[in-house]
C-alpha atoms as a PDB file:
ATOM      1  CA  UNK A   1     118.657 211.697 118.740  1.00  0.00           C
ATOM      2  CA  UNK A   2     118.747 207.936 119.377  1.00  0.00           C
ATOM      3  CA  UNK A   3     119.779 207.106 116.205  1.00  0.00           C
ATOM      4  CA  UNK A   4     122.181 209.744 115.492  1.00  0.00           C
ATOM      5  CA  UNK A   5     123.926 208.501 118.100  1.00  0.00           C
ATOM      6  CA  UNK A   6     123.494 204.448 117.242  1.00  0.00           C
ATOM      7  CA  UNK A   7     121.870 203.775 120.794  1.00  0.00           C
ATOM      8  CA  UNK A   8     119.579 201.967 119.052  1.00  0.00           C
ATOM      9  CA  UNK A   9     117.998 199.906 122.091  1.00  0.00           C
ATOM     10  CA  UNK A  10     117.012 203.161 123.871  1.00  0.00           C
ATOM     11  CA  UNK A  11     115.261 203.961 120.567  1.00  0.00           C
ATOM     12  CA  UNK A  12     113.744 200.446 120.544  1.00  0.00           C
ATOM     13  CA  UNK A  13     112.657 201.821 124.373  1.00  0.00           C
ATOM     14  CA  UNK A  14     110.879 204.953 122.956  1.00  0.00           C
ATOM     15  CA  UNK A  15     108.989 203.284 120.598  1.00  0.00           C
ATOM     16  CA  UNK A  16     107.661 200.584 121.727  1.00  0.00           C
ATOM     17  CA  UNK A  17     105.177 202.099 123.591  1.00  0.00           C
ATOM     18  CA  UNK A  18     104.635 204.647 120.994  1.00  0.00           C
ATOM     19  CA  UNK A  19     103.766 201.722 118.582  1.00  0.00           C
ATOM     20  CA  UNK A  20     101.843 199.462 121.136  1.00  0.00           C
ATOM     21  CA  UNK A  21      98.860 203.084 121.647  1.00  0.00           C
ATOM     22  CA  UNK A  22      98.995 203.332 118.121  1.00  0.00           C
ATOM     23  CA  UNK A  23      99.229 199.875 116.019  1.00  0.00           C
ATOM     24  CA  UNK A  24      98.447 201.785 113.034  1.00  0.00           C
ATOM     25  CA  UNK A  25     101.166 204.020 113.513  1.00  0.00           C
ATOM     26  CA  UNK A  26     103.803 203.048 109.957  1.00  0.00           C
ATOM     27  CA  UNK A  27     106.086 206.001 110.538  1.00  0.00           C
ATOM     28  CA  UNK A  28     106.661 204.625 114.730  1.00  0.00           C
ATOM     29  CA  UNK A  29     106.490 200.785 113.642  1.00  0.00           C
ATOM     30  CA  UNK A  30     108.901 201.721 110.554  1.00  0.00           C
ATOM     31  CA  UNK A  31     111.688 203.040 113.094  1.00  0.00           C
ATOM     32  CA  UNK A  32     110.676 200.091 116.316  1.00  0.00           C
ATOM     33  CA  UNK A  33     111.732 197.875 113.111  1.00  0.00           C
ATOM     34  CA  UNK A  34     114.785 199.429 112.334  1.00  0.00           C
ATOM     35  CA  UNK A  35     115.979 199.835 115.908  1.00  0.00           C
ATOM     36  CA  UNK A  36     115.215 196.148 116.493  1.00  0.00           C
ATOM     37  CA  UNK A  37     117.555 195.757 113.554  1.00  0.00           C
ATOM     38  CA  UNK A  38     120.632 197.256 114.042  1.00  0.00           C
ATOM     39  CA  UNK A  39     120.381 196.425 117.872  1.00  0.00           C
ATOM     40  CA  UNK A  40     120.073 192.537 116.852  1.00  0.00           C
ATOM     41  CA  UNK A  41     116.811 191.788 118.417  1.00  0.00           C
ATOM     42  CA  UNK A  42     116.396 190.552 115.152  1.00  0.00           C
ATOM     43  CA  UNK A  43     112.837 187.718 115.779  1.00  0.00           C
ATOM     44  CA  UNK A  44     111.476 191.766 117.053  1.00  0.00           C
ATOM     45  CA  UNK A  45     112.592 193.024 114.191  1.00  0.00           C
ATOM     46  CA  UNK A  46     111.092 189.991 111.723  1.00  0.00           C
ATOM     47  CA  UNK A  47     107.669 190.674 113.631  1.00  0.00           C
ATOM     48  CA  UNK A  48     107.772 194.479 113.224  1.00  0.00           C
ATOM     49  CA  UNK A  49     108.554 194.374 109.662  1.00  0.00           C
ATOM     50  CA  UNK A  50     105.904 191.699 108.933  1.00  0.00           C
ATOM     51  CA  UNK A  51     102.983 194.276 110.702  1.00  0.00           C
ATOM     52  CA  UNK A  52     104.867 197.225 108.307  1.00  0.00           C
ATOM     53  CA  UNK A  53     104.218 195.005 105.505  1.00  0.00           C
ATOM     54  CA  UNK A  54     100.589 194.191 106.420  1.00  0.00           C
ATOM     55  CA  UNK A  55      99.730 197.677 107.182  1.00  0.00           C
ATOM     56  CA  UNK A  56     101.423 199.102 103.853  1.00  0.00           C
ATOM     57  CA  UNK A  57     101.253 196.161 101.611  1.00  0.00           C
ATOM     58  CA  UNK A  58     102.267 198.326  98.688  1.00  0.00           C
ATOM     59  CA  UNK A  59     106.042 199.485 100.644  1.00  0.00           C
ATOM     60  CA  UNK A  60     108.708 197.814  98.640  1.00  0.00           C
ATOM     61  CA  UNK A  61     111.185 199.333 101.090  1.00  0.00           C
ATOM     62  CA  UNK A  62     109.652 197.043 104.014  1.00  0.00           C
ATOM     63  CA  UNK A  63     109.579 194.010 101.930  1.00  0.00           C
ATOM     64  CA  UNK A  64     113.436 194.533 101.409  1.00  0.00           C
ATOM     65  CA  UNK A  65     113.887 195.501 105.171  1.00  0.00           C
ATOM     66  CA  UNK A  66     111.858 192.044 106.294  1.00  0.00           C
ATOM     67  CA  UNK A  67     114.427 190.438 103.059  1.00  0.00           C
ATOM     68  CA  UNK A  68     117.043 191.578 105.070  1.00  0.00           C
ATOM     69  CA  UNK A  69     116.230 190.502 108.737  1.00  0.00           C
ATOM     70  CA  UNK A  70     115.225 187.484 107.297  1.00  0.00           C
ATOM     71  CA  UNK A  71     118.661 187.006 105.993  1.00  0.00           C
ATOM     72  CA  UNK A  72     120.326 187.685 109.364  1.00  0.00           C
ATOM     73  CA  UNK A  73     118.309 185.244 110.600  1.00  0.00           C
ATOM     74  CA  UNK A  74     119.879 182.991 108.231  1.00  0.00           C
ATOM     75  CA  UNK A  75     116.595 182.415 106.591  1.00  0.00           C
ATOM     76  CA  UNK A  76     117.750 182.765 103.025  1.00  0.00           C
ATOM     77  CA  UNK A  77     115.121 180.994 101.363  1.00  0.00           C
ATOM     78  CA  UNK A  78     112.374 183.620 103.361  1.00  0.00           C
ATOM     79  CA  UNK A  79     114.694 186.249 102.672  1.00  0.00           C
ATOM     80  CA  UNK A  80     114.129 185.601  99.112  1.00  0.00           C
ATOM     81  CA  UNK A  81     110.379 185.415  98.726  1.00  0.00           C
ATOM     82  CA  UNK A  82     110.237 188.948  99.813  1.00  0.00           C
ATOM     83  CA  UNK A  83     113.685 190.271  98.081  1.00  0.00           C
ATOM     84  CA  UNK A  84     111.797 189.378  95.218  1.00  0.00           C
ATOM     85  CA  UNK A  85     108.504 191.430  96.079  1.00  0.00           C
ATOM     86  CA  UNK A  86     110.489 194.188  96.480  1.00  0.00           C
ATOM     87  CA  UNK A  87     112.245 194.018  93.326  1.00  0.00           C
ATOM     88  CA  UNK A  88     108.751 193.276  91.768  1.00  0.00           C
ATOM     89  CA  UNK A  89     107.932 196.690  93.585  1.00  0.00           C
ATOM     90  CA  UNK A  90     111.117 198.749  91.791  1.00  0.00           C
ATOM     91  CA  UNK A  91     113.386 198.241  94.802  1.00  0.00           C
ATOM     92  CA  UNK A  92     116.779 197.149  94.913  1.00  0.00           C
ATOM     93  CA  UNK A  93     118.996 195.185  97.415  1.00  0.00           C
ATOM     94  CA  UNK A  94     119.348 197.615 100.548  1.00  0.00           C
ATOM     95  CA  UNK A  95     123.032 197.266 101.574  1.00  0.00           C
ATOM     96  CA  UNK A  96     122.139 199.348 105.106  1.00  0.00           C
ATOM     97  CA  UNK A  97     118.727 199.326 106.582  1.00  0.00           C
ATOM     98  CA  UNK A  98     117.829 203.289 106.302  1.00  0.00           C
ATOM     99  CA  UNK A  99     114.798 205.394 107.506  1.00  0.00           C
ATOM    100  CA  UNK A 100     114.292 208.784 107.242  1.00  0.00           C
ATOM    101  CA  UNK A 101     111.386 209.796 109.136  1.00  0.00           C
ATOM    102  CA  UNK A 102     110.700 213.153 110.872  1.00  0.00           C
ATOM    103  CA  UNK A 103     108.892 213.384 114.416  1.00  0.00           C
ATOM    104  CA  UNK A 104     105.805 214.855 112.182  1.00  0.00           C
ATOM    105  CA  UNK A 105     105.415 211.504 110.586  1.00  0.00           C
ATOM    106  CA  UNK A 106     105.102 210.136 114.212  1.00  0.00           C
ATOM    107  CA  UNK A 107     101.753 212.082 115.418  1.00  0.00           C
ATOM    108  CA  UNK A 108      99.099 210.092 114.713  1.00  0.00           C
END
């Protein structure tokens, strides 16, 4: 609902607690991440898509998200180290940061 409406720092709201009883949560941490993202909060954002990464080392998609951020951080030479893990893991430059995750994927 958050999203579909771009509130995404009432999403951010949601989830954080969501993510903080259940570190091990992807499918909660994956959305925290991309709320932090489009609602600038972009050193969260960094942070939430570095955990993604280290608790699904094989996602190409968060490597590319974490590319991203890095690059709106104006970290271009970070940005690149993972752009090119993701590319090494089939995935291509992400123009919009996009999830699609259903409130199944969130239940632990």
């Amino acid at each position: 609902m958050f999203f579909e409406a771009k509130d995404y720092s009432s999403a951010a709201r949601i989830l954080a607690p969501v993510v903080a009883e259940d570190a091990a949560n992807r499918a909660a941490l994956e959305l925290l991440a991309r709320a932090y993202f489009h609602s600038a909060q972009l050193s969260r954002a960094e942070d939430a898509f570095r955990r993604l990464v280290e608790l699904d080392p094989g996602n190409g998609w968060a490597y590319e998200a974490l590319a991203r951020t890095l690059e709106r951080r104006s970290d271009g030479a970070g940005a690149a180290r993972f752009r090119k893990l993701a590319q090494a893991m089939g995935v291509g430059r992400a123009e919009e940061i996009e999830v699609s995750v259903t409130a199944a994927n969130l239940v632990g």
